[in-house]
Protein backbone atom coordinates (compact mmCIF):
# COMPACT_ATOMS: atom_id res chain seq x y z
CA UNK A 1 0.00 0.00 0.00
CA UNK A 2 2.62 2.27 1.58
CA UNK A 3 4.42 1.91 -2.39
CA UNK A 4 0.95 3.59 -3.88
CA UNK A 5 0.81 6.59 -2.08
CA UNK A 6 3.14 8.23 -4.12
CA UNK A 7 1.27 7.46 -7.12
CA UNK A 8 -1.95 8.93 -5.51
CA UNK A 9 -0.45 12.11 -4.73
CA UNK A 10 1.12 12.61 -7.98
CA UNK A 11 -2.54 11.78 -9.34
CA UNK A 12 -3.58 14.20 -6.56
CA UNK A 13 -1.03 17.28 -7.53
CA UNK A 14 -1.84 16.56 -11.41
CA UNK A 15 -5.56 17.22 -10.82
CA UNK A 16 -4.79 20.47 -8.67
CA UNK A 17 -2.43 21.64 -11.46
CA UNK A 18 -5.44 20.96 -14.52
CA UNK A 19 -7.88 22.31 -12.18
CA UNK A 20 -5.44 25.35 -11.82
CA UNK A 21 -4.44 25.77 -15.66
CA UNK A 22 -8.58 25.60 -16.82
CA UNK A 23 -9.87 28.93 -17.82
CA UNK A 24 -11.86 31.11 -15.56
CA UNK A 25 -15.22 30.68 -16.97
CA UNK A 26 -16.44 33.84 -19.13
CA UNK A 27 -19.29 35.40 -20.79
CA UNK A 28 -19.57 38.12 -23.29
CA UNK A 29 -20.67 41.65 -22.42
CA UNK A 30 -21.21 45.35 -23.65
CA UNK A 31 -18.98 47.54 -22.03
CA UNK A 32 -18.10 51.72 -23.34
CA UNK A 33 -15.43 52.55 -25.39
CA UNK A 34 -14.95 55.76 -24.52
CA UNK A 35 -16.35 57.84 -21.39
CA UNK A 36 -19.85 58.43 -21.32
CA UNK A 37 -21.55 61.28 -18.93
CA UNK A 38 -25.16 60.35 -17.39
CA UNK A 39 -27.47 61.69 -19.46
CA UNK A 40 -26.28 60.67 -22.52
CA UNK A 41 -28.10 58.80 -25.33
CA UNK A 42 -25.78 55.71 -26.36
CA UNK A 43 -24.25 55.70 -29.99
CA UNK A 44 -23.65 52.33 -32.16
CA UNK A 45 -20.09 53.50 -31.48
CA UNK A 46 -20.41 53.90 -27.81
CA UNK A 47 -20.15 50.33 -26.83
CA UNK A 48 -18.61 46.88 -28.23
CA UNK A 49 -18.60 43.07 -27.10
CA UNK A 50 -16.05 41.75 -24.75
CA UNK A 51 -15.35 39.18 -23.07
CA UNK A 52 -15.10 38.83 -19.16
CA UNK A 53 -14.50 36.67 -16.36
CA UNK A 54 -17.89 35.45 -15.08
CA UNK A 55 -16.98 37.25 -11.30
CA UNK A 56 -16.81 40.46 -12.28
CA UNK A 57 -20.06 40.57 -14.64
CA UNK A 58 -23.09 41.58 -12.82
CA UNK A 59 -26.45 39.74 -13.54
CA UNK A 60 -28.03 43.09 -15.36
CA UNK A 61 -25.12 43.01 -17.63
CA UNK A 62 -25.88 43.81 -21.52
CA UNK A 63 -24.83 41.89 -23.88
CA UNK A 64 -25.97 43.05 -27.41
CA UNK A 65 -26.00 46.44 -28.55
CA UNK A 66 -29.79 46.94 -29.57
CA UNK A 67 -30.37 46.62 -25.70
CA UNK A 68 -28.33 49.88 -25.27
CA UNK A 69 -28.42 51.97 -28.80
CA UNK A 70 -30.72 54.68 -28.67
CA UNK A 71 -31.33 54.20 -24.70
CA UNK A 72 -30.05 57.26 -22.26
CA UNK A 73 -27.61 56.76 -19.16
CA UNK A 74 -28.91 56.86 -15.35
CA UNK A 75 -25.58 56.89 -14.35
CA UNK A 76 -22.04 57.66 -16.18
CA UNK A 77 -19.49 54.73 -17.51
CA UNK A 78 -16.05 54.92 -17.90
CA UNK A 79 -14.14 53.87 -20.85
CA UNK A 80 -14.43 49.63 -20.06
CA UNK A 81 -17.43 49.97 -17.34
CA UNK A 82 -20.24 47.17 -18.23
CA UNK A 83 -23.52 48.63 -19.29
CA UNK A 84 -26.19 47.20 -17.22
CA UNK A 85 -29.69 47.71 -17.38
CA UNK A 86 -29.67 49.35 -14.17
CA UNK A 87 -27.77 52.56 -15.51
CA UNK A 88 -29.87 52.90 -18.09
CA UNK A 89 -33.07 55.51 -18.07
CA UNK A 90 -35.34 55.98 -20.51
CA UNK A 91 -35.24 59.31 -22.16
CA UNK A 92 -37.47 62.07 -21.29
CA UNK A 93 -40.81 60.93 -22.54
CA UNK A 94 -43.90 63.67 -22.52
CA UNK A 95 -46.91 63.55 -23.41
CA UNK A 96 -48.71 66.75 -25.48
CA UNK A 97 -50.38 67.62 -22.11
CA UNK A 98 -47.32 67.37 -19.96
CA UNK A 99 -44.65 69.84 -19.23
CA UNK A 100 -41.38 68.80 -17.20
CA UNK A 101 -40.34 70.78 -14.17
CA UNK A 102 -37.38 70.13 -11.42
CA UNK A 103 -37.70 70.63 -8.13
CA UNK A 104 -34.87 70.53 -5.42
CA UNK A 105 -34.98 68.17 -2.49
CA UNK A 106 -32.93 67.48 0.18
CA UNK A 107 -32.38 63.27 1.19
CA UNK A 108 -35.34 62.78 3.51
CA UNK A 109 -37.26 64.87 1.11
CA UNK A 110 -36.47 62.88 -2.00
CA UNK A 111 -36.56 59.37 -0.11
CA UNK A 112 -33.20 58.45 0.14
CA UNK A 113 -32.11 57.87 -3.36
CA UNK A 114 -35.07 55.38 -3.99
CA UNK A 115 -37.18 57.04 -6.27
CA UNK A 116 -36.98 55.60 -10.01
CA UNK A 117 -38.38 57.04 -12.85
CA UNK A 118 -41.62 56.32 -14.00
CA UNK A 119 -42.94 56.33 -10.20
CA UNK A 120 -45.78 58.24 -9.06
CA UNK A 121 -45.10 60.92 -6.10
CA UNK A 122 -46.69 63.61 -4.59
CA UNK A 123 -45.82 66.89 -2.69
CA UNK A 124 -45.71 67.92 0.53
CA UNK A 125 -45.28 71.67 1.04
CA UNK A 126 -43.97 72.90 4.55
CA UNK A 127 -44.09 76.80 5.41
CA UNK A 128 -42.66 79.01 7.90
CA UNK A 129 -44.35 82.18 8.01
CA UNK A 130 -42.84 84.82 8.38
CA UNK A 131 -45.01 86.63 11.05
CA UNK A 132 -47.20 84.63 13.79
CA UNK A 133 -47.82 81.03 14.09
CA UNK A 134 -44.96 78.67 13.62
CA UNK A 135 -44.37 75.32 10.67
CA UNK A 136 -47.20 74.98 8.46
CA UNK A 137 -47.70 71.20 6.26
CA UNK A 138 -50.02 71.14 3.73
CA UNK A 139 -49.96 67.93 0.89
CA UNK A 140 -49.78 70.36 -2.28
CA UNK A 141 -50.45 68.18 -4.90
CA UNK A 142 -50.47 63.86 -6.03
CA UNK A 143 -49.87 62.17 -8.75
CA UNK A 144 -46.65 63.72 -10.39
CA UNK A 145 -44.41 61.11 -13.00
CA UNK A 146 -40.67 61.08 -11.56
CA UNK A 147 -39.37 61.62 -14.93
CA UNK A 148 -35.70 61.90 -14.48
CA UNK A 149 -33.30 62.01 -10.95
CA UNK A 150 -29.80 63.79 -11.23
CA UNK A 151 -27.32 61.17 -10.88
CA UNK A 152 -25.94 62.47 -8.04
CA UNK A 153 -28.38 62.39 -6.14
CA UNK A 154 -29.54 58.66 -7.46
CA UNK A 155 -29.00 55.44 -5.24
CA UNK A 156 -25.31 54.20 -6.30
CA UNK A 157 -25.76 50.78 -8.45
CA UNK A 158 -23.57 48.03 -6.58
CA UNK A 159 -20.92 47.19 -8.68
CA UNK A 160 -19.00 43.17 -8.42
CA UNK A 161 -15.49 43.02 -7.92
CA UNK A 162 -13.19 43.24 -11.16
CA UNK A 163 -10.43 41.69 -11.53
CA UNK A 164 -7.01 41.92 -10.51
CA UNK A 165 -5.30 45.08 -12.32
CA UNK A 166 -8.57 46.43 -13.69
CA UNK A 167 -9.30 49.40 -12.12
CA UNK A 168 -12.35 51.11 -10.21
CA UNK A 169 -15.82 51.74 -12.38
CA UNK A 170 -16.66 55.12 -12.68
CA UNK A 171 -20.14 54.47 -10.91
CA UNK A 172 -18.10 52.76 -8.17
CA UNK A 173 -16.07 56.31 -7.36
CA UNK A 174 -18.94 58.37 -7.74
CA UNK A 175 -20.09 60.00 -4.34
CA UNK A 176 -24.12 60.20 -3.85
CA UNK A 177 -24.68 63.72 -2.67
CA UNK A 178 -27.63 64.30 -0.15
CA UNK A 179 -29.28 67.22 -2.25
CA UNK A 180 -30.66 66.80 -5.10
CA UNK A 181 -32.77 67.38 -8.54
CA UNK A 182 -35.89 65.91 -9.73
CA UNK A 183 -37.55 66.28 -12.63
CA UNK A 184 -41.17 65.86 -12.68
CA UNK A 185 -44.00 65.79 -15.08
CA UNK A 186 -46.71 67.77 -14.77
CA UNK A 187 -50.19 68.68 -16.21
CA UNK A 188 -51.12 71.49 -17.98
CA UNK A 189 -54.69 71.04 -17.02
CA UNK A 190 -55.41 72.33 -13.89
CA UNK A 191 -55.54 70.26 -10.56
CA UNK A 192 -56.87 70.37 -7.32
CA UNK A 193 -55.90 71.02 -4.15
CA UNK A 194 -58.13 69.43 -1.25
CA UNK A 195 -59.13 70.69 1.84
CA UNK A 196 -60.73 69.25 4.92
CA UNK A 197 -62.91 71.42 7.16
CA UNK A 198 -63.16 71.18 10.42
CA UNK A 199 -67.21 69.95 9.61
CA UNK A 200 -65.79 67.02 7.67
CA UNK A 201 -66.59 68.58 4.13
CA UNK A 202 -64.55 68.91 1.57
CA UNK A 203 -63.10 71.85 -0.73
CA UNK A 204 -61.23 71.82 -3.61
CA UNK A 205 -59.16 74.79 -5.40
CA UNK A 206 -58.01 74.33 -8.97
CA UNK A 207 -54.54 74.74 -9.46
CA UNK A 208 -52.04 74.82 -11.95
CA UNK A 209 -49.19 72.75 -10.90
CA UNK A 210 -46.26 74.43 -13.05
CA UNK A 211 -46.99 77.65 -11.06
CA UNK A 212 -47.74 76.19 -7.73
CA UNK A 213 -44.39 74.55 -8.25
CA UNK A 214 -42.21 77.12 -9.61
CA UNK A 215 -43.40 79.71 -6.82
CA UNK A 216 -42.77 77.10 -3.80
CA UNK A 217 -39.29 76.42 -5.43
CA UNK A 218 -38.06 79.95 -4.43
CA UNK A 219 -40.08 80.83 -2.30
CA UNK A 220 -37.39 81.36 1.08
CA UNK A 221 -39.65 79.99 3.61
CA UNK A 222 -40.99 77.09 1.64
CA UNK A 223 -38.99 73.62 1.61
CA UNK A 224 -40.49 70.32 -0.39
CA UNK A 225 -41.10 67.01 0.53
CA UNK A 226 -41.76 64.12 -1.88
CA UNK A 227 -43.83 61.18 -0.54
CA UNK A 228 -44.52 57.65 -3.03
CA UNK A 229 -47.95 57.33 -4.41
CA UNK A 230 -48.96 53.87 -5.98
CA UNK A 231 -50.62 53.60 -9.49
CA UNK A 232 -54.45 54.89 -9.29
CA UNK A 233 -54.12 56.39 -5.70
CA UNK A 234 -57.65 57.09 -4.14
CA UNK A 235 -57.40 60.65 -3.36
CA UNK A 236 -57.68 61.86 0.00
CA UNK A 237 -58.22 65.71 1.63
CA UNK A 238 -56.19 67.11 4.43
CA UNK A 239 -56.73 70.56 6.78
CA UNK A 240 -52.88 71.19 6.83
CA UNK A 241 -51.02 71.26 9.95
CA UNK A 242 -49.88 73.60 12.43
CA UNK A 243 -46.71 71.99 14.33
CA UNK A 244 -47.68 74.03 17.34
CA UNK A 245 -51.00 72.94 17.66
CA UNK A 246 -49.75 69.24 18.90
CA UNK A 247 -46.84 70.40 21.04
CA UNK A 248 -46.15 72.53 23.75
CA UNK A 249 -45.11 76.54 22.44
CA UNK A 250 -41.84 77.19 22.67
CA UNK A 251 -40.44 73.55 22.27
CA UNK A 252 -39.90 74.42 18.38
CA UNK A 253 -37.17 75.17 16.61
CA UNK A 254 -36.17 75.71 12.50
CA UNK A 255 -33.05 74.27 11.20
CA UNK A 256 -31.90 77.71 10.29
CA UNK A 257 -32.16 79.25 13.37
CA UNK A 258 -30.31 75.99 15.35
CA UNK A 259 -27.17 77.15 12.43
CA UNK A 260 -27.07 80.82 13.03
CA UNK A 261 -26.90 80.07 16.69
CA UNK A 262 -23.25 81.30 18.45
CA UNK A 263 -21.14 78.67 19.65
């Protein structure tokens, strides 16, 4: 026995060595020949096949060129990056009784990064007067189509490892700031804006969005909150609120004034 255990771990060693001399396994994938901003509609001449190691493909990879062509980039690529259907956005899409309109949101405000285009949000509109009674909330308006989210303000895309020598993704550098854009599309038509009275009735106020928008965006005492609405939301009426109303006076304080405060 003792005069076959050389032979087994020769057998052994040669098996290790095969194992070790087999090629990684690899699939074929679009990746960008040259760099390519966010925002940018991909050319024929944008992107080519190559071949990778199976690792450091992700499982949205793209792998033929109609799949990309024409489309517009989420999220930039570096010269190499994989295209993935995850960095991808379809190009701003209106219909004749749309108009598109950004608004600026901070993180909370824009949920985190999570919002995708094509979802449905409305607005939440929160006032500090400038005289009397302290925060006012009032839902503006529901319903709006995210129709575009500045990539730096996006949820980063996780990106696999690549391999040895290969360097960094753009996507992968990129740092996700917490203030952002959003472009929205609105109606032209007028909508409205519900009340609830104190009697339980209802009132509604036609608005048109673009302006009600546009005036809260500067306004200096005005910030904007953007809450997810499913598909075919039932609508719903609300009196606004008055922070001061639930607690104690005195126990609240804007973010502005907390700043300016000496230290």
């Amino acid at each position: 026995m003792r005069r076959w255990i050389p032979v087994i771990a020769a057998g052994a060693a040669f098996l290790v060595s095969l194992a070790m001399l087999r090629p990684e396994p690899s699939r074929k994938v679009l990746v960008a020949t040259a760099d390519l901003p966010a925002g940018w509609r991909v050319r024929p001449e944008d992107v080519e096949v190559k071949e990778l190691p199976d690792r450091s493909v992700p499982p949205d990879a793209l792998s033929d060129p109609k799949e990309a062509v024409g489309k517009t980039l989420r999220l930039g690529r570096a010269k190499g990056d994989v295209l993935r259907a995850s960095t991808l956005g379809a190009p701003v899409d209106l219909r004749p009784d749309e108009r598109a309109i950004g608004v600026k949101v901070s993180d909370p405000a824009g949920l985190a990064g999570t919002l995708q285009p094509g979802a449905r949000v409305g607005v939440v509109a929160v006032v500090f007067p400038e005289m009397g009674r302290g925060a006012f909330s009032k839902v503006a308006v529901e319903g709006l189509r995210v129709l575009y989210i500045a990539p730096e303000f996006s949820a980063a895309v996780p990106e696999p490892p690549l391999p040895q020598g290969v360097g960094a993704p753009l996507s992968a550098l990129r740092q996700r700031r917490t203030e952002g854009t959003v472009i929205l599309a609105v109606p032209t038509a007028p909508l409205p804006v519900r009340y609830a009275r104190p009697d339980g009735q209802e009132e509604e106020r036609l608005v048109n969005v673009l302006e009600l928008l546009s005036a809260l965006n500067v306004a200096q005492n005005a910030t904007l909150y953007l809450y997810a609405a499913p598909e075919g939301a039932q609508p719903f009426a609300t009196a606004g609120l008055f922070l001061e109303e639930l607690l104690p006076s005195g126990t609240i304080t804007r973010t502005e004034e907390i700043r300016d405060r000496p230290r």
